[in-house]
Protein backbone atom coordinates (compact mmCIF):
# COMPACT_ATOMS: atom_id res chain seq x y z
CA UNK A 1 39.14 12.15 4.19
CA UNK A 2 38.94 9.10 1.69
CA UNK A 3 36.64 8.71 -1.07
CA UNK A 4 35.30 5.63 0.26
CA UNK A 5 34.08 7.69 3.84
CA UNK A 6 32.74 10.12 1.45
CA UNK A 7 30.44 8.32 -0.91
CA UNK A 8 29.31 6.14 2.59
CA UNK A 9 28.13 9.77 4.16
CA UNK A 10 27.01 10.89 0.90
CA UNK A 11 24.74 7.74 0.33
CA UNK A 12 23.64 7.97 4.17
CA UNK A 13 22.16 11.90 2.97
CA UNK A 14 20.58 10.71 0.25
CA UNK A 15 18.72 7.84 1.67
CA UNK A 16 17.70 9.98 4.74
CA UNK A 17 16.54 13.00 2.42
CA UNK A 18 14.87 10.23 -0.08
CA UNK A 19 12.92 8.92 2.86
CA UNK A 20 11.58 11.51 4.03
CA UNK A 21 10.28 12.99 0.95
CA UNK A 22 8.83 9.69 0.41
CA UNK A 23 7.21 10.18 4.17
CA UNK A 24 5.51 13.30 2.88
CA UNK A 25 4.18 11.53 0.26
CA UNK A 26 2.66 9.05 1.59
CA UNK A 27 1.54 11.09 4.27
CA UNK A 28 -0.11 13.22 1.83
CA UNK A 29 -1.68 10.45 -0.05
CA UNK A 30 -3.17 8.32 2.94
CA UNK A 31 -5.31 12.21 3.96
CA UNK A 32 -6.06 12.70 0.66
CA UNK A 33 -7.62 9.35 0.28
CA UNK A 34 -9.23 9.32 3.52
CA UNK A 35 -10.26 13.01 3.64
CA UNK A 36 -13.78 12.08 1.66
CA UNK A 37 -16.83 10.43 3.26
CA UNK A 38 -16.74 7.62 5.11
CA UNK A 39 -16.23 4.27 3.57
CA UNK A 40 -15.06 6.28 0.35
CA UNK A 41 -13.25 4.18 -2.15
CA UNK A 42 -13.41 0.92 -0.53
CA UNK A 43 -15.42 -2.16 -1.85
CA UNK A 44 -16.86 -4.93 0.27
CA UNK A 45 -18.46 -6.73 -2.39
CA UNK A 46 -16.09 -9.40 -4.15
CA UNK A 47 -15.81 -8.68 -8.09
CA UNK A 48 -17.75 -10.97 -10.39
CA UNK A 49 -15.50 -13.56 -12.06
CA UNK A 50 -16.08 -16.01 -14.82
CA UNK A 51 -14.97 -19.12 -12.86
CA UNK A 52 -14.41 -22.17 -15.40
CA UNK A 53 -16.72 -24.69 -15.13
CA UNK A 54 -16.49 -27.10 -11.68
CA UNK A 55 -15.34 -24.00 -9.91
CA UNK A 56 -17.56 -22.32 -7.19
CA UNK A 57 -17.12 -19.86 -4.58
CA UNK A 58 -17.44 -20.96 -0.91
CA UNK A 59 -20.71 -20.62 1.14
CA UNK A 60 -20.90 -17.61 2.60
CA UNK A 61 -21.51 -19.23 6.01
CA UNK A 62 -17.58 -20.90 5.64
CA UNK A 63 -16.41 -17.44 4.24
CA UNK A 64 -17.83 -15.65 7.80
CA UNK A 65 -16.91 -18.38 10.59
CA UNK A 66 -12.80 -18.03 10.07
């Protein structure tokens, strides 16, 4: 068997077995985030920025009709 075969099934183990533990994390972070009360963590409300002067937020009429 040549090196080069080797390293290409090597690399092909390690990116399947680096996936999946990354699939197990994420899994685990997405219930762990969603596991609390409803709405938990998320913000609606736009932050509160010092705009420079001339600058203005749209109407929230525009903001809701797209």
């Amino acid at each position: 068997m040549s090196s080069t075969l080797l390293d290409f099934i090597l690399c092909g183990f390690t990116y399947v077995l680096l996936s999946y533990f990354l699939g197990i994390w994420a899994k685990s972070k997405l219930t762990k985030a969603s596991g609390g009360d409803e709405g938990e963590g998320i913000d609606l409300i736009p932050p509160v920025l010092d705009l420079p002067p001339g600058v203005s937020w749209p109407k929230k009429e525009l903001a809701e009709s797209e």
